[in-house]
PDB file of N, CA and C in Angstrom:
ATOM      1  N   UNK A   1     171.338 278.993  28.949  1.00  0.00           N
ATOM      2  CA  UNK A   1     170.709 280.277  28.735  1.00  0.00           C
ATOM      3  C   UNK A   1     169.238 280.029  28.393  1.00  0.00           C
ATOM      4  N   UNK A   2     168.524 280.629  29.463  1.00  0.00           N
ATOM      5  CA  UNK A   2     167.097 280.676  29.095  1.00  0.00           C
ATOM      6  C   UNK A   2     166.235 281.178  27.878  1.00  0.00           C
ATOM      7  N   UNK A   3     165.297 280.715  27.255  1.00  0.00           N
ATOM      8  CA  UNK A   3     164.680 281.291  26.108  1.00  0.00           C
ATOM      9  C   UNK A   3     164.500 282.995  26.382  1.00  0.00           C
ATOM     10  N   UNK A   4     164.121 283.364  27.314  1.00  0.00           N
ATOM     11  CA  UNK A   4     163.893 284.498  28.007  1.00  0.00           C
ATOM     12  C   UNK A   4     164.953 285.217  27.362  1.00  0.00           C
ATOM     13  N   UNK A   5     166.398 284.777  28.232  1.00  0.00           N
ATOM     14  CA  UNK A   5     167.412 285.409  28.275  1.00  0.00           C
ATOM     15  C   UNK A   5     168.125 285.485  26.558  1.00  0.00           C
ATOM     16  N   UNK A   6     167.555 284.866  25.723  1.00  0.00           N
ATOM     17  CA  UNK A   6     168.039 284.854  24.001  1.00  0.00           C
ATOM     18  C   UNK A   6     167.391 285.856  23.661  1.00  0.00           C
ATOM     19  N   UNK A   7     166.119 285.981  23.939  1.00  0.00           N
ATOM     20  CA  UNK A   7     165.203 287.142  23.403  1.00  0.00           C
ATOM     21  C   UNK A   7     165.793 288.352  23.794  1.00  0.00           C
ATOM     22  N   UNK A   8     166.243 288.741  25.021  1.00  0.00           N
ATOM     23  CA  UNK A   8     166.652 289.947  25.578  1.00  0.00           C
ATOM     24  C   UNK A   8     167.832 290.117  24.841  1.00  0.00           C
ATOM     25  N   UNK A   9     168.687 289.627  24.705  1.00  0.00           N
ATOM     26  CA  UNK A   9     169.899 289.563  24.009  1.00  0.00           C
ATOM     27  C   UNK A   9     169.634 290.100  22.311  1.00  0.00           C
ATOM     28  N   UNK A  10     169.105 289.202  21.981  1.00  0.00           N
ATOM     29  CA  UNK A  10     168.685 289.283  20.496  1.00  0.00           C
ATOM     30  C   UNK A  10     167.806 291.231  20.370  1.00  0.00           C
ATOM     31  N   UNK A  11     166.807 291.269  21.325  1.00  0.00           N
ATOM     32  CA  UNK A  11     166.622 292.247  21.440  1.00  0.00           C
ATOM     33  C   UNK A  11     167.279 293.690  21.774  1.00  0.00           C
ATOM     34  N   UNK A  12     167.976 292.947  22.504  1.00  0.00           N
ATOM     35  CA  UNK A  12     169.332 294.298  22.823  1.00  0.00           C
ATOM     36  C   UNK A  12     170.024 294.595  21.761  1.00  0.00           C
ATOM     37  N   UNK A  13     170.602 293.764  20.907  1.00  0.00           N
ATOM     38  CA  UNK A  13     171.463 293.987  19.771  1.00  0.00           C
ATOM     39  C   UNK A  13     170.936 294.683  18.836  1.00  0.00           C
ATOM     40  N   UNK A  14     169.457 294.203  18.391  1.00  0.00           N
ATOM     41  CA  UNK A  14     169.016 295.093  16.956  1.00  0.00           C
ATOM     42  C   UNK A  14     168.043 296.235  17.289  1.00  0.00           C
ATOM     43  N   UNK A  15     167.824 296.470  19.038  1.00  0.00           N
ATOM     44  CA  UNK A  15     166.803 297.711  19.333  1.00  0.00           C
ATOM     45  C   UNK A  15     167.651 298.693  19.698  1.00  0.00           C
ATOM     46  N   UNK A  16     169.242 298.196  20.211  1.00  0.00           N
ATOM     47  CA  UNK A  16     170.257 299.060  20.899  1.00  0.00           C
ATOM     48  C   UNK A  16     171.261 299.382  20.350  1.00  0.00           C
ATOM     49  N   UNK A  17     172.566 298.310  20.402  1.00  0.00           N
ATOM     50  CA  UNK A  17     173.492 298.095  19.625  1.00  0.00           C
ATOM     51  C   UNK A  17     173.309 298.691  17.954  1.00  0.00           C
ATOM     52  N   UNK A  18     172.205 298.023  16.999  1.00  0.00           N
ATOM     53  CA  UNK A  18     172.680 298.650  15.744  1.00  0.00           C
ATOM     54  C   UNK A  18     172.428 299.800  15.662  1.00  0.00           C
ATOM     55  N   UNK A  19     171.344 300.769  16.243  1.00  0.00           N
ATOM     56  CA  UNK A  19     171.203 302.230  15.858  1.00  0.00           C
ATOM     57  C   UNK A  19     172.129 302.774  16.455  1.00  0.00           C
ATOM     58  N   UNK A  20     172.378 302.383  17.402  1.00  0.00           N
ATOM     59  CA  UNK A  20     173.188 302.884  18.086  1.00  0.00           C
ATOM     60  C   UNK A  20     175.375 303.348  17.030  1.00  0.00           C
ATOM     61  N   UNK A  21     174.927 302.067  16.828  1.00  0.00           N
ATOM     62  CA  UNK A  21     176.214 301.979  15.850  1.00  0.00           C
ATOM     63  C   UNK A  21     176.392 302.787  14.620  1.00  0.00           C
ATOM     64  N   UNK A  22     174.968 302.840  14.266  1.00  0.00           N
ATOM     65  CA  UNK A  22     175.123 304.358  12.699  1.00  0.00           C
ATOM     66  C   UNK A  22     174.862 305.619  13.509  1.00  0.00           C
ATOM     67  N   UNK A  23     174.656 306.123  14.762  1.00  0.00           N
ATOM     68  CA  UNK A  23     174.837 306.912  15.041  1.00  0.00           C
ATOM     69  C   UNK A  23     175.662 307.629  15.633  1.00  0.00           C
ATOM     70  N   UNK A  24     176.677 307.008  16.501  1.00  0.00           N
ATOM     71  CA  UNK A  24     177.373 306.972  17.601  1.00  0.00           C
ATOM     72  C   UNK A  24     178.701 308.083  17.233  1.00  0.00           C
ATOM     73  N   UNK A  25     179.161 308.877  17.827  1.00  0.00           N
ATOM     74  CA  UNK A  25     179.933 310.092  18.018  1.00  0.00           C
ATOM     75  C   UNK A  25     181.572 309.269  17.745  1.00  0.00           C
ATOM     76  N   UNK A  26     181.686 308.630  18.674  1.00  0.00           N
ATOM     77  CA  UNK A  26     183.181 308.092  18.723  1.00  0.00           C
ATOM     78  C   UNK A  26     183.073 307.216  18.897  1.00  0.00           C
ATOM     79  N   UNK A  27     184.184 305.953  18.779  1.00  0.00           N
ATOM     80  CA  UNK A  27     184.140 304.389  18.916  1.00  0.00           C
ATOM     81  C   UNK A  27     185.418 304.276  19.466  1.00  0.00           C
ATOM     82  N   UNK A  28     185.454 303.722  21.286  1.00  0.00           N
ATOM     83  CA  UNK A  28     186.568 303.314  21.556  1.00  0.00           C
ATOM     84  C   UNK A  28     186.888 301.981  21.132  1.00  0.00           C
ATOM     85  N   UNK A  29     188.248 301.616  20.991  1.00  0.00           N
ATOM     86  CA  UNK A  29     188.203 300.290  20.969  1.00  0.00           C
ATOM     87  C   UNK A  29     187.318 299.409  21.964  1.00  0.00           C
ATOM     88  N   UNK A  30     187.732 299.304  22.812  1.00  0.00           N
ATOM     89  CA  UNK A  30     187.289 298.859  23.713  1.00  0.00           C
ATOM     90  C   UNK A  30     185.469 298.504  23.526  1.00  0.00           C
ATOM     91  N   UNK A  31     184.508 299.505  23.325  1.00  0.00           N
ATOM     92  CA  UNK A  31     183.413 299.518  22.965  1.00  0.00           C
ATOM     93  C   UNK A  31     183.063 298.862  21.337  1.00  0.00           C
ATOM     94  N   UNK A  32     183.945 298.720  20.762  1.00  0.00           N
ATOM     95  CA  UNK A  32     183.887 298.298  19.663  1.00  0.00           C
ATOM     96  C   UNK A  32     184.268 296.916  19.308  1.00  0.00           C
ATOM     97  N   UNK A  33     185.193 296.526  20.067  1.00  0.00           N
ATOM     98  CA  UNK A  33     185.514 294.792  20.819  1.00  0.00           C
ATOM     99  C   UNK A  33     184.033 294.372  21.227  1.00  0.00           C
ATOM    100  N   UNK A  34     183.427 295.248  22.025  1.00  0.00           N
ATOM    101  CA  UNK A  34     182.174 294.292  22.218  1.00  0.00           C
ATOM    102  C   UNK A  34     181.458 293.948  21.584  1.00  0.00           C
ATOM    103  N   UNK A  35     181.261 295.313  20.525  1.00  0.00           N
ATOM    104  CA  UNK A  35     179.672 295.041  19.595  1.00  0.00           C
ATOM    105  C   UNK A  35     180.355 293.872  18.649  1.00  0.00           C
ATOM    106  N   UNK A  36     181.478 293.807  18.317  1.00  0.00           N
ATOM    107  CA  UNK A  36     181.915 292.689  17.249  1.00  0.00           C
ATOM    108  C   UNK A  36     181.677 291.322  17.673  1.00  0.00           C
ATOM    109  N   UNK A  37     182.249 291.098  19.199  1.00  0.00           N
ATOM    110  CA  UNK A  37     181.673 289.866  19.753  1.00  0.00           C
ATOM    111  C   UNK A  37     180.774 289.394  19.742  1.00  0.00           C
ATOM    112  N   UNK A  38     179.632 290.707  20.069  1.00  0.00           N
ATOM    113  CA  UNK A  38     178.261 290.389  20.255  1.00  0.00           C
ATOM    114  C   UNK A  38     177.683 289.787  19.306  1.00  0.00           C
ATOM    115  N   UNK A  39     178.042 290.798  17.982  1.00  0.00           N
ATOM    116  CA  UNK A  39     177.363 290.405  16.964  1.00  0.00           C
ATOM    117  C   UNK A  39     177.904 288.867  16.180  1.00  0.00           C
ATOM    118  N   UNK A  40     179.247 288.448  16.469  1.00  0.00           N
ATOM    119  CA  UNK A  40     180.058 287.633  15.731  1.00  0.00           C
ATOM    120  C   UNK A  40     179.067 286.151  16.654  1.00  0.00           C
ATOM    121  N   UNK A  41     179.186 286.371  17.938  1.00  0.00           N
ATOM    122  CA  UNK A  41     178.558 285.564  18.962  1.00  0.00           C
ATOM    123  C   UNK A  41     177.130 284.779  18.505  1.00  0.00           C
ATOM    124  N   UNK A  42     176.256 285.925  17.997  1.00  0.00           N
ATOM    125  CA  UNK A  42     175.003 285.962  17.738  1.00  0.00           C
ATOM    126  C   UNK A  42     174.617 285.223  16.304  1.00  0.00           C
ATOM    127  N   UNK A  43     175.741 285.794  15.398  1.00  0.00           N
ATOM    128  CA  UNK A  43     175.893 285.040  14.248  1.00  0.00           C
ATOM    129  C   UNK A  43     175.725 283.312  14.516  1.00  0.00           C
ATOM    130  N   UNK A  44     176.526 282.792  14.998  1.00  0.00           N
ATOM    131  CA  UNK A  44     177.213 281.807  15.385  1.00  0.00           C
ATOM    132  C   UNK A  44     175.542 281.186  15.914  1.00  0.00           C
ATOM    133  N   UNK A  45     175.436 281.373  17.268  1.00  0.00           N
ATOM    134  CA  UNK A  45     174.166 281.319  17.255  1.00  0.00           C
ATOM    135  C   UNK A  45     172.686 281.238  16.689  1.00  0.00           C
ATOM    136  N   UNK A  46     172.584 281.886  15.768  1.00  0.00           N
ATOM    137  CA  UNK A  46     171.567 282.003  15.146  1.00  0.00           C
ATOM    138  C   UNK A  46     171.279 280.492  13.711  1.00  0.00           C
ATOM    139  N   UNK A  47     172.593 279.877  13.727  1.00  0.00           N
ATOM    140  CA  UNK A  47     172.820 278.955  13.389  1.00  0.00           C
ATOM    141  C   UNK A  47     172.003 277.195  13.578  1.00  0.00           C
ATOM    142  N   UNK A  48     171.734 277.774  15.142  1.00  0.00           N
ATOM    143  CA  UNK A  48     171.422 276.761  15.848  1.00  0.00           C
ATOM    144  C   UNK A  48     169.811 276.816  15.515  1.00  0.00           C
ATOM    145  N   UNK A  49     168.723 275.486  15.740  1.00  0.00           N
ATOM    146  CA  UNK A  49     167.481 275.521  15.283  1.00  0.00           C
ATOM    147  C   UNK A  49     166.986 276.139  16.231  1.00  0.00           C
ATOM    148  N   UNK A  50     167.402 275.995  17.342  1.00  0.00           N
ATOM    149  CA  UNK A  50     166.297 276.844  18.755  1.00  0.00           C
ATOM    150  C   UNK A  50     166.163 278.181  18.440  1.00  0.00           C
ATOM    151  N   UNK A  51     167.567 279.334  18.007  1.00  0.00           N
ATOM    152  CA  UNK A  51     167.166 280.451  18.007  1.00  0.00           C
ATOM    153  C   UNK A  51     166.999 280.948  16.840  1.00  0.00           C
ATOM    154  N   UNK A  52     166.976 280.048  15.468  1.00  0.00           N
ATOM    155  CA  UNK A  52     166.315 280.476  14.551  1.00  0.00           C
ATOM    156  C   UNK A  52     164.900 280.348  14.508  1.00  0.00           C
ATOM    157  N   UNK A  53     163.848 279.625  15.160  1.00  0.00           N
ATOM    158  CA  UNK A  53     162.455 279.905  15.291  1.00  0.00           C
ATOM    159  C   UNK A  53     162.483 280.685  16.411  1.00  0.00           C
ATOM    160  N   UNK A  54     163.236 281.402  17.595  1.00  0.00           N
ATOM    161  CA  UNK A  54     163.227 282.403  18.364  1.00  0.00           C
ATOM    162  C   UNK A  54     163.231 283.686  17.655  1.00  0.00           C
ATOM    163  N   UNK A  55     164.418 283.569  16.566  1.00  0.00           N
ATOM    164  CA  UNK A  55     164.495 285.015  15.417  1.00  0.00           C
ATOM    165  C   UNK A  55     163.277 284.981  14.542  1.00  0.00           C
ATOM    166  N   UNK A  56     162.875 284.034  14.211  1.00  0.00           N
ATOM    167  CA  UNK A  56     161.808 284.042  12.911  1.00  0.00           C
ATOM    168  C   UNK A  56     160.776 284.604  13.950  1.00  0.00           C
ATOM    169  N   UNK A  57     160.079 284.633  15.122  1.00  0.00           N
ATOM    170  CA  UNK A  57     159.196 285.263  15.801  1.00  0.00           C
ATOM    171  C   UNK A  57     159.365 286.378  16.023  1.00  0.00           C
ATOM    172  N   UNK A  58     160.984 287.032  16.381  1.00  0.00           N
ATOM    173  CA  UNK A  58     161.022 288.393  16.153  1.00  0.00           C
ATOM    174  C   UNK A  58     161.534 288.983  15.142  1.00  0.00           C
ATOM    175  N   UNK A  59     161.346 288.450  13.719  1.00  0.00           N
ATOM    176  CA  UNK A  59     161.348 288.759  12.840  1.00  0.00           C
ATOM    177  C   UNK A  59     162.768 289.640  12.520  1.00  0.00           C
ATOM    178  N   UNK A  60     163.738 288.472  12.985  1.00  0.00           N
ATOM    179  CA  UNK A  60     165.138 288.717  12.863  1.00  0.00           C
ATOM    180  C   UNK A  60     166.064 288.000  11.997  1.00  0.00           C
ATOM    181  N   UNK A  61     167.017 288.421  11.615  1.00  0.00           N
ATOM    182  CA  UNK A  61     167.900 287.465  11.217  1.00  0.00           C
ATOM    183  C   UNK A  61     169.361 287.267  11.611  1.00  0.00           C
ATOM    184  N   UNK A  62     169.227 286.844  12.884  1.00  0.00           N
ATOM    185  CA  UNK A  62     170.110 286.477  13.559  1.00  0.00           C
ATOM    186  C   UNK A  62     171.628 286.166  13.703  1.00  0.00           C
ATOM    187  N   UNK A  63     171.491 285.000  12.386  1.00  0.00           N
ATOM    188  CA  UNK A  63     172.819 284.647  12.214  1.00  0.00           C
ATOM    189  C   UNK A  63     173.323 285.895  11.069  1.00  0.00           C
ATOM    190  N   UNK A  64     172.701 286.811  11.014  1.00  0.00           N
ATOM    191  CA  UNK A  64     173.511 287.996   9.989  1.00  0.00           C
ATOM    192  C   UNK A  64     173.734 289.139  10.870  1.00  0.00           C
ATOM    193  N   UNK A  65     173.733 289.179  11.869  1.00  0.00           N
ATOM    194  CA  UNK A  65     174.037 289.594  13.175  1.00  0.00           C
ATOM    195  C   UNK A  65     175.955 290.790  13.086  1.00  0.00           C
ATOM    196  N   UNK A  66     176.920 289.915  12.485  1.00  0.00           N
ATOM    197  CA  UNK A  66     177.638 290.533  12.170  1.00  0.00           C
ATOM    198  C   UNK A  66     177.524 291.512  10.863  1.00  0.00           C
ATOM    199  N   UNK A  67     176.949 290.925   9.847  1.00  0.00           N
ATOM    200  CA  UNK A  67     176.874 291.588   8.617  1.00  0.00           C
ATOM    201  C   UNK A  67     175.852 292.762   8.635  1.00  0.00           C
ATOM    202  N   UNK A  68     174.807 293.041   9.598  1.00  0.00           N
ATOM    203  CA  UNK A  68     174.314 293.939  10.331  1.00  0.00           C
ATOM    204  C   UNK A  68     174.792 295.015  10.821  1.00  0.00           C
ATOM    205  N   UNK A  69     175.716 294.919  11.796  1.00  0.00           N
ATOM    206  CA  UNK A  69     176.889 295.606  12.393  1.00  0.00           C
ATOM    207  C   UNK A  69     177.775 296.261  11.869  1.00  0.00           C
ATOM    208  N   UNK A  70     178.204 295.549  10.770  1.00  0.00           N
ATOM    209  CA  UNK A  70     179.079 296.198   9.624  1.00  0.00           C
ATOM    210  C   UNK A  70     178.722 297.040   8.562  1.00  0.00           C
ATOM    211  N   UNK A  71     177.323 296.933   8.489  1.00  0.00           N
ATOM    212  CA  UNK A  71     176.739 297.759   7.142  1.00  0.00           C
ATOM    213  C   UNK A  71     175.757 298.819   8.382  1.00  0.00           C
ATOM    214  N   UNK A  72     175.985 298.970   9.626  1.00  0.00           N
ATOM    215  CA  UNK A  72     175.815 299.609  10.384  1.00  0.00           C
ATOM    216  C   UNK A  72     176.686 300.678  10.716  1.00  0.00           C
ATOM    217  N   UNK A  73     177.716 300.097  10.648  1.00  0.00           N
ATOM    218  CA  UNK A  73     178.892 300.910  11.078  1.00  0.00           C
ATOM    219  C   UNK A  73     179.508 301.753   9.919  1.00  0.00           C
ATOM    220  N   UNK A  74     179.425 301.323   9.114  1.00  0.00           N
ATOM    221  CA  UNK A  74     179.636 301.901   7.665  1.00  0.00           C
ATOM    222  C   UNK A  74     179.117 303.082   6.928  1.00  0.00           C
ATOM    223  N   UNK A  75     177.792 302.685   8.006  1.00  0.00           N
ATOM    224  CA  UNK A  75     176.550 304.139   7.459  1.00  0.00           C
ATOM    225  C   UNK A  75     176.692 304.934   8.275  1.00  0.00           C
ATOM    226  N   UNK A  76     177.930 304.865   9.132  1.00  0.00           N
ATOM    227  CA  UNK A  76     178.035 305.833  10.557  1.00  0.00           C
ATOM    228  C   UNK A  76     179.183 306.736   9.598  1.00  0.00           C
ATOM    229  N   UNK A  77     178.884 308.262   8.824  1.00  0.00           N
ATOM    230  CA  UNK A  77     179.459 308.923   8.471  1.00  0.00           C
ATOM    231  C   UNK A  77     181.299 309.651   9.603  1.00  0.00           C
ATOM    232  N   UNK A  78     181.083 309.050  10.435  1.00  0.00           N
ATOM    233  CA  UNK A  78     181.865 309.322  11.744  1.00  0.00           C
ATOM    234  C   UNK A  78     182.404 308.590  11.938  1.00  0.00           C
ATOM    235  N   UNK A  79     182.855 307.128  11.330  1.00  0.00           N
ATOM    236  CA  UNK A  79     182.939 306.389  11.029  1.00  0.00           C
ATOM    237  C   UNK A  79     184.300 305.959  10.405  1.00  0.00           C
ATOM    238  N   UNK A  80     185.982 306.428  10.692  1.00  0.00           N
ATOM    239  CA  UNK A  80     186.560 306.616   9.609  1.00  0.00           C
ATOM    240  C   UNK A  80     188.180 305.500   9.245  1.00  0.00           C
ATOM    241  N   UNK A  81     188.531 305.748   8.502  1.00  0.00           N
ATOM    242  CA  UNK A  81     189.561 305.006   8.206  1.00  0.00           C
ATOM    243  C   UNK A  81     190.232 304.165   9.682  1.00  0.00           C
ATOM    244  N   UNK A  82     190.833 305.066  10.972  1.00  0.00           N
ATOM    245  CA  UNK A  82     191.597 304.378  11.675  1.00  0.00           C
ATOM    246  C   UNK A  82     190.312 303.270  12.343  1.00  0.00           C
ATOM    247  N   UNK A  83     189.161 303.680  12.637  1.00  0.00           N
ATOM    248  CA  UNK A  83     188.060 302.683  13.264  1.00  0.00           C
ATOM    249  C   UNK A  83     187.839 301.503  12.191  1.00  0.00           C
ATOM    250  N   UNK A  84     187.807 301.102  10.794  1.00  0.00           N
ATOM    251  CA  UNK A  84     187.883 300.517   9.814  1.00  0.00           C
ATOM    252  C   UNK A  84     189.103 299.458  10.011  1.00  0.00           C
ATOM    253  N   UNK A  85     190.313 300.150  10.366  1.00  0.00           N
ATOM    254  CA  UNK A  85     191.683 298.950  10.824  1.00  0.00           C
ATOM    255  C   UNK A  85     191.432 298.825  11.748  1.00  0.00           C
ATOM    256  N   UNK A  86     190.463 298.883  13.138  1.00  0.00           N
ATOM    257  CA  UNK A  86     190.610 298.240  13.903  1.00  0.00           C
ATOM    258  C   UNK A  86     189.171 297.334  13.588  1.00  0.00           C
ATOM    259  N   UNK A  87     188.167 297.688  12.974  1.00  0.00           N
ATOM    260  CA  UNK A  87     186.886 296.635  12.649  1.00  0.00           C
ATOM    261  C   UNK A  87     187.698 295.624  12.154  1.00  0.00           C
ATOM    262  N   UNK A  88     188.376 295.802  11.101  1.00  0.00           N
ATOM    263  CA  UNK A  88     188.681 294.478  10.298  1.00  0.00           C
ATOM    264  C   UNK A  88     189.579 293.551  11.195  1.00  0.00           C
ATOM    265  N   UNK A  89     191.096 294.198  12.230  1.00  0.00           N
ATOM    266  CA  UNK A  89     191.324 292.990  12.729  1.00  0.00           C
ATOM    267  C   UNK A  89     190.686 292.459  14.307  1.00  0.00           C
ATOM    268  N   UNK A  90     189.338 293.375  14.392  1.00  0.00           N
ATOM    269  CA  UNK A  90     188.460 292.794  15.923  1.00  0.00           C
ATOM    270  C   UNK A  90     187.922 291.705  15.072  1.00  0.00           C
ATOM    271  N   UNK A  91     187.551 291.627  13.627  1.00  0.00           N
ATOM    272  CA  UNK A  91     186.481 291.226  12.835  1.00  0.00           C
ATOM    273  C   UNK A  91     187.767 289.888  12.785  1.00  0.00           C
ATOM    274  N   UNK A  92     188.479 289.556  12.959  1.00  0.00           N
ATOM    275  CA  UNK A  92     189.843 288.243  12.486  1.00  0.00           C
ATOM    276  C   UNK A  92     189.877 287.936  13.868  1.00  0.00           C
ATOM    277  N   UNK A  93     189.999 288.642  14.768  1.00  0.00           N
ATOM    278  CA  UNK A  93     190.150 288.200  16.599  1.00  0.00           C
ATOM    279  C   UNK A  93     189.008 287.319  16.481  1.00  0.00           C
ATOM    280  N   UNK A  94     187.672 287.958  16.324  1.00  0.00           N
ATOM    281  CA  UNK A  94     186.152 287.189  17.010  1.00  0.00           C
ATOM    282  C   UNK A  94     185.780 286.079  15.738  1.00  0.00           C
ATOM    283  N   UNK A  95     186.119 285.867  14.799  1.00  0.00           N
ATOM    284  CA  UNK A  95     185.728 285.562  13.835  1.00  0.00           C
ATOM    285  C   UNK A  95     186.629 284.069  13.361  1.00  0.00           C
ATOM    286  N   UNK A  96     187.786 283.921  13.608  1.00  0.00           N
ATOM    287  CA  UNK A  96     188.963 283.581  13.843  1.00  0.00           C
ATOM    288  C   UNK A  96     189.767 282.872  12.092  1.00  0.00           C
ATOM    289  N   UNK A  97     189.544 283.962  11.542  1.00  0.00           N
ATOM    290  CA  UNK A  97     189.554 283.955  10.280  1.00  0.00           C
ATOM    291  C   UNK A  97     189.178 285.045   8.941  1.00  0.00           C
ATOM    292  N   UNK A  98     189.510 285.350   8.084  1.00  0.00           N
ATOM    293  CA  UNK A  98     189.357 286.676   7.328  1.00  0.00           C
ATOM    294  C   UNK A  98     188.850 286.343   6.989  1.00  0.00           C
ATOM    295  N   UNK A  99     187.621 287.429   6.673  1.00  0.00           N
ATOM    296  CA  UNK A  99     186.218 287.014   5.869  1.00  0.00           C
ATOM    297  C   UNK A  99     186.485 288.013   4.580  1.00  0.00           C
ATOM    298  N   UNK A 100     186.634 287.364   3.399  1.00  0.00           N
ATOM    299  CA  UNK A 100     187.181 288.628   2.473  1.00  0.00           C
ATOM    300  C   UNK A 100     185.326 289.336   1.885  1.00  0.00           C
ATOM    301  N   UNK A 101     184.309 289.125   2.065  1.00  0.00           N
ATOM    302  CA  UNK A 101     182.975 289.654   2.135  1.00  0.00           C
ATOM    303  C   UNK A 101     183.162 291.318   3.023  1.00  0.00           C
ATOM    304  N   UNK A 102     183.536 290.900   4.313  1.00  0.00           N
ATOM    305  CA  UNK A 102     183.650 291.692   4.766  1.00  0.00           C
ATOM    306  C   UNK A 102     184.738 293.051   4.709  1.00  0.00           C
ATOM    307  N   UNK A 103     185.703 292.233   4.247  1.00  0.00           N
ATOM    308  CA  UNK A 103     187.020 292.921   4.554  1.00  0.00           C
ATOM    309  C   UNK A 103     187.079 293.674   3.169  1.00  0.00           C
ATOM    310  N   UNK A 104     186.562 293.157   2.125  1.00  0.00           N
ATOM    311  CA  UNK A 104     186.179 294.121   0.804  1.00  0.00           C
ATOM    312  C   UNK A 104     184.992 294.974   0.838  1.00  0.00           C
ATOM    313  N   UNK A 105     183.802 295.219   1.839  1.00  0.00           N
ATOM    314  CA  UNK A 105     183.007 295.854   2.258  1.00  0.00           C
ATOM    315  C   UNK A 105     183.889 297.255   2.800  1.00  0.00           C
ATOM    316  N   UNK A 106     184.617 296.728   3.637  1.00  0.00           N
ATOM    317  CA  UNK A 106     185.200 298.062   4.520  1.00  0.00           C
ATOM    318  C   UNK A 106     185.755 298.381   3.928  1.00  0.00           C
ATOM    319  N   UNK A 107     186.830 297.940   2.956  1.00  0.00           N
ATOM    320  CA  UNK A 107     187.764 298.660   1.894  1.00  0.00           C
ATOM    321  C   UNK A 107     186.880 299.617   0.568  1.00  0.00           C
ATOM    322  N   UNK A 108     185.976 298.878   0.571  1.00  0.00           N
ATOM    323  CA  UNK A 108     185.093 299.958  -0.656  1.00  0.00           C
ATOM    324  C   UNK A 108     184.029 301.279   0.218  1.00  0.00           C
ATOM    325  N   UNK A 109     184.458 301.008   1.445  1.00  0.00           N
ATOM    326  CA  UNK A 109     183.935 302.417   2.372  1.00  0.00           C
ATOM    327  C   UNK A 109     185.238 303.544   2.255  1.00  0.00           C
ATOM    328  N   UNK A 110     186.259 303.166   2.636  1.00  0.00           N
ATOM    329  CA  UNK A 110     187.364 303.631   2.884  1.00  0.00           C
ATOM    330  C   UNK A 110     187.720 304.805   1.606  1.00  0.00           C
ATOM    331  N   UNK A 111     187.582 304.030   0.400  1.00  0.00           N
ATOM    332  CA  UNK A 111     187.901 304.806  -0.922  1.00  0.00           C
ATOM    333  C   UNK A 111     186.785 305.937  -1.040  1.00  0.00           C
TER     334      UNK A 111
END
């Protein structure tokens, strides 16, 4: 993957994907499988030294990419309990492991 092609990516996620995510009407699964990937993907990524001086130029933080998403989705008043059981186990599919950070985030939305 080209430097090019990280930037566009990276750019897609936090110019598209997150507003998109506190605003958004309905969440199919399906659409919601992706942004978790994306963001779980990106995390993972951002790890690496190449696209952390790629993020530090666009003044990103990359590998928080999921934790972004989630405090995105959270602020999406539309947002509700049954979409919450499916964040948390897309969030164990892409993740491949319970993150109790997260999974106590969504539970203190829920209440």
């Amino acid at each position: 993957m080209s430097t090019s092609d990280l930037c566009d990516r990276i750019c897609h996620f936090f110019y598209k994907v997150l507003p998109e995510a506190e605003l958004r009407k309905c969440f199919s699964k399906e659409k919601l499988s992706l942004v978790v990937k994306e963001s779980v993907n990106l995390s993972k990524l951002g790890e690496l030294t190449e696209i952390q001086e790629i993020s530090t130029l666009q003044d990103h933080e990359v590998s928080q990419s999921t934790r972004f998403l989630i405090l995105a989705l959270l602020d999406n008043i539309r947002f509700g309990s049954k979409e919450s059981d499916v964040l948390k186990n897309l969030l164990f599919k892409h993740l491949g492991y319970h993150d109790l950070e997260y999974e106590s985030c969504i539970e203190q939305r829920r209440q």
